[in-house]
C-alpha atoms as a PDB file:
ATOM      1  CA  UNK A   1      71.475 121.651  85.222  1.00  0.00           C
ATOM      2  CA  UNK A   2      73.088 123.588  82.283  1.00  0.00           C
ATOM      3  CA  UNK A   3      76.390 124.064  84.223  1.00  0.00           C
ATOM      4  CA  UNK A   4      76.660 120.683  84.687  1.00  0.00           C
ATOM      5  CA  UNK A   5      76.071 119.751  80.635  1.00  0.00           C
ATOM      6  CA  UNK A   6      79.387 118.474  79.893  1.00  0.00           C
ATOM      7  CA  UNK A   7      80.572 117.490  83.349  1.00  0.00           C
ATOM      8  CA  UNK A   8      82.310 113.596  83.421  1.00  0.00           C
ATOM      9  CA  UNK A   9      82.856 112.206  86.761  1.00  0.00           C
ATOM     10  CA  UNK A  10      85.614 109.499  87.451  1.00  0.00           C
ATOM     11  CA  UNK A  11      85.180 106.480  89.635  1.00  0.00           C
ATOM     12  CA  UNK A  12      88.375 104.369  89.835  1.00  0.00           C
ATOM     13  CA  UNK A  13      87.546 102.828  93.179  1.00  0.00           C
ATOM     14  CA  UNK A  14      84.954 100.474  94.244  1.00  0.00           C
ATOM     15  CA  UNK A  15      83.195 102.987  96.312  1.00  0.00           C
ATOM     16  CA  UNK A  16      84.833 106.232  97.253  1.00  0.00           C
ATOM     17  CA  UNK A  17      88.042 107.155  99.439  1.00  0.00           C
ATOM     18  CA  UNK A  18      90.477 104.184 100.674  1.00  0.00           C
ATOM     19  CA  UNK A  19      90.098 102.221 103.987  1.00  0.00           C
ATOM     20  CA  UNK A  20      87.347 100.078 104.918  1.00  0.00           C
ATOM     21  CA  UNK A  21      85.126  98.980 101.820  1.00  0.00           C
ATOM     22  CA  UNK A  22      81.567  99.240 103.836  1.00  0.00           C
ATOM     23  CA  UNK A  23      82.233 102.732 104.556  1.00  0.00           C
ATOM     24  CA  UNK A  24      83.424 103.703 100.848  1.00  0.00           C
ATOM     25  CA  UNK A  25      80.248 102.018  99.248  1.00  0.00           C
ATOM     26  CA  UNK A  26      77.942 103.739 101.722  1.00  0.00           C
ATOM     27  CA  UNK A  27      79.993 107.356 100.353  1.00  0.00           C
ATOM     28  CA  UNK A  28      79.618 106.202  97.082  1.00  0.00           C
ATOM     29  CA  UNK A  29      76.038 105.517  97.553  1.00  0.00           C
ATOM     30  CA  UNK A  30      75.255 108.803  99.475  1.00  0.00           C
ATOM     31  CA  UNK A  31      76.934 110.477  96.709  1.00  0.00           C
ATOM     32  CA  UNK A  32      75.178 109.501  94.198  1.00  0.00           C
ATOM     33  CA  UNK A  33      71.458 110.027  95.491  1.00  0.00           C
ATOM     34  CA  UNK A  34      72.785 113.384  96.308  1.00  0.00           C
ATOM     35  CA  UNK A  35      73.799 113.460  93.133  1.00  0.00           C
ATOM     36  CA  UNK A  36      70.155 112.319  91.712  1.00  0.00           C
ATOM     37  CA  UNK A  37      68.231 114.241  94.177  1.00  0.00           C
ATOM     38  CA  UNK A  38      69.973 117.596  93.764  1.00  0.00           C
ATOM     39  CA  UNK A  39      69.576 117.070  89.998  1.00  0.00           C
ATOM     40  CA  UNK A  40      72.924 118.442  89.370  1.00  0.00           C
ATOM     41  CA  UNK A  41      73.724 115.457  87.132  1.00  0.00           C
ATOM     42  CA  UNK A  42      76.987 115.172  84.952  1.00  0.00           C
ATOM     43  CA  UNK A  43      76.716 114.346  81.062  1.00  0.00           C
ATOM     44  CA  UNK A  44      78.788 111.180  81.751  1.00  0.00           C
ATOM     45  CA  UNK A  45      80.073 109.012  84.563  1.00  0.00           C
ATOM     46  CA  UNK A  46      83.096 106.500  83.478  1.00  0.00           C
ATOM     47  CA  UNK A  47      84.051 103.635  85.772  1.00  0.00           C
ATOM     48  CA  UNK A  48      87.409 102.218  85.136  1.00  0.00           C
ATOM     49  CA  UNK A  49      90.081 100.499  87.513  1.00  0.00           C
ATOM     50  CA  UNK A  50      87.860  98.566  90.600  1.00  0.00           C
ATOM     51  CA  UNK A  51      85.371 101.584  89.562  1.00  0.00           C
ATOM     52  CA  UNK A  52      83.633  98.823  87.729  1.00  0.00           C
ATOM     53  CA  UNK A  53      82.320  96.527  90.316  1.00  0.00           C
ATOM     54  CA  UNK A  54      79.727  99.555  90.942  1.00  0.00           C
ATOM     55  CA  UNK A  55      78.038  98.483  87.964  1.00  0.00           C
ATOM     56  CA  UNK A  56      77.808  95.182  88.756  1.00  0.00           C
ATOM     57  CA  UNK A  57      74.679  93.558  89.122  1.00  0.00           C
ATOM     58  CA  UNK A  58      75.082  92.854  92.449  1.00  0.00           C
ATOM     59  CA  UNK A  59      76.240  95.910  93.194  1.00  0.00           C
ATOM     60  CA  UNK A  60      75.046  98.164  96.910  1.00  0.00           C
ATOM     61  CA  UNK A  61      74.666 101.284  94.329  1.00  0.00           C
ATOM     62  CA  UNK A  62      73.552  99.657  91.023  1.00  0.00           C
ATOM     63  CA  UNK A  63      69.722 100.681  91.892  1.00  0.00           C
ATOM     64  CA  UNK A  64      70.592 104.135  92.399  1.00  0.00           C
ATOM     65  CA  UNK A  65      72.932 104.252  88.949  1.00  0.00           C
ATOM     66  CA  UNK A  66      70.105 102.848  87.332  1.00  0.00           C
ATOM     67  CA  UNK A  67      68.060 105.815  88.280  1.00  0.00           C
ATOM     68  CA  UNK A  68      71.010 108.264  87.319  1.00  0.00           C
ATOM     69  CA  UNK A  69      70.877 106.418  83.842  1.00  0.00           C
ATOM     70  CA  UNK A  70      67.826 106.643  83.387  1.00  0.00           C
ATOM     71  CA  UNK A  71      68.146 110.632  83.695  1.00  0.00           C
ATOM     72  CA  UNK A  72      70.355 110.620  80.589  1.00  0.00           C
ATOM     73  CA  UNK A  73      73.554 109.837  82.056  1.00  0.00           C
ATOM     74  CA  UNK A  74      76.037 107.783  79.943  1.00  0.00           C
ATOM     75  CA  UNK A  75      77.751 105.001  82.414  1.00  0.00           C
ATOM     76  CA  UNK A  76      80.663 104.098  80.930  1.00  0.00           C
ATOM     77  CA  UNK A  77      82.439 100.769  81.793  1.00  0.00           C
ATOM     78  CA  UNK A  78      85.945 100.332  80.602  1.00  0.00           C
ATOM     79  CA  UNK A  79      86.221  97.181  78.780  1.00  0.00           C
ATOM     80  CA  UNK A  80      89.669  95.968  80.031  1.00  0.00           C
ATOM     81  CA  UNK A  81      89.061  96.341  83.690  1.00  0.00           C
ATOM     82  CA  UNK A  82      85.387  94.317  83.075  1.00  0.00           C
ATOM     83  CA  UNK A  83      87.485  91.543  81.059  1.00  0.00           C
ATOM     84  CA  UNK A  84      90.184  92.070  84.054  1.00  0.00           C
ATOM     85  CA  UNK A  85      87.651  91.258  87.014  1.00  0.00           C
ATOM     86  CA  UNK A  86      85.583  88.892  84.680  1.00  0.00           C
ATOM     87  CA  UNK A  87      82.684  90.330  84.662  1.00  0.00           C
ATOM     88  CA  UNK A  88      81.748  90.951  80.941  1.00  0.00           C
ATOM     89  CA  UNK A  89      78.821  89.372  81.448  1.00  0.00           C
ATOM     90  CA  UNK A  90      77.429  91.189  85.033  1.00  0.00           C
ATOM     91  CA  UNK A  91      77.366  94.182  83.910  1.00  0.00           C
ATOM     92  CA  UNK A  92      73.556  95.530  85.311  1.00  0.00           C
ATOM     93  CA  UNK A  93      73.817  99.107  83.930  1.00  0.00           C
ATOM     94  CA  UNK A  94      75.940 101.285  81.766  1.00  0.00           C
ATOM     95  CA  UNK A  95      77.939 100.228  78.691  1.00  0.00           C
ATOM     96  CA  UNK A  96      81.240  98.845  77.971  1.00  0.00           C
ATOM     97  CA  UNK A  97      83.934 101.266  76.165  1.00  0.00           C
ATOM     98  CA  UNK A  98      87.049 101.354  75.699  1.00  0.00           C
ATOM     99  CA  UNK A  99      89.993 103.023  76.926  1.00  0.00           C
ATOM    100  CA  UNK A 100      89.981 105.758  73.494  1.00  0.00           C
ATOM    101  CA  UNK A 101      86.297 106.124  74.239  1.00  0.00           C
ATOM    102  CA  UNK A 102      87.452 107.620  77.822  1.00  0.00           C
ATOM    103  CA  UNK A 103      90.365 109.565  76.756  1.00  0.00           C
ATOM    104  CA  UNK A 104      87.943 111.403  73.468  1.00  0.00           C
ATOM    105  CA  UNK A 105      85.437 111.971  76.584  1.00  0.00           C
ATOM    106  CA  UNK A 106      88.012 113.729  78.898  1.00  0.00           C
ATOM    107  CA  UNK A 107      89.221 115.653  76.180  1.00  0.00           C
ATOM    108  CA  UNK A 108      85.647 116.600  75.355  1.00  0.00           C
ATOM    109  CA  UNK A 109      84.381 117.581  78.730  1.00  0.00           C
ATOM    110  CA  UNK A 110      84.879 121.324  80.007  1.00  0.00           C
ATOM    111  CA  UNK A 111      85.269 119.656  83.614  1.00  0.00           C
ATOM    112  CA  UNK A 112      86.497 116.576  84.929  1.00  0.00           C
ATOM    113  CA  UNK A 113      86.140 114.872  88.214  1.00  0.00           C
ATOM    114  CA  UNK A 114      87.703 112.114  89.772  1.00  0.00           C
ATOM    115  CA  UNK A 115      86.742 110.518  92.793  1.00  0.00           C
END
């Protein structure tokens, strides 16, 4: 897991890829038990854009982010987009930050993915 110690991973889309939305949350949610399962973890995952409806409490992935969390994984909501798709208040894991807080952790991070 060292090599993955400072690793952020991107989600900007509610589930991953474009095209039909039961087929990106199912990738999303493959991805991310793969993820958990292959303990290969990233330092932080930030959810901005429609990213943030996977945190939502209800949410096909939440469970499985909840896991990933509880690993040591910082979720990181951006603020604007929860106030954006009203959902300050469903937020069922993670933590809200804001826009600096993703740019300092980008700049911070020897690699960054996007998906």
């Amino acid at each position: 897991m060292e090599q993955n110690k400072n690793t952020l991973i991107q989600f900007n889309n509610y589930g991953m890829g474009h095209g039909d939305e039961a087929l990106a949350l199912k990738l999303a949610g493959n991805y991310f038990q793969l993820l958990m399962d292959d303990d290969r973890l990233p330092k932080i995952i930030t959810f901005y854009n429609a990213g943030v409806k996977l945190l939502h409490e209800d949410s096909p992935v939440v469970k499985v982010l909840k896991e990933i969390e509880s690993k040591g994984v910082v979720l990181l909501a951006c603020k604007t987009c929860l106030n954006y798709y009203n959902m300050q208040d469903q937020l069922a894991v993670g933590v809200p930050g804001t826009m600096m807080d993703i740019i300092t952790l980008q700049a911070n991070a020897t690699k960054v993915i996007t998906i």
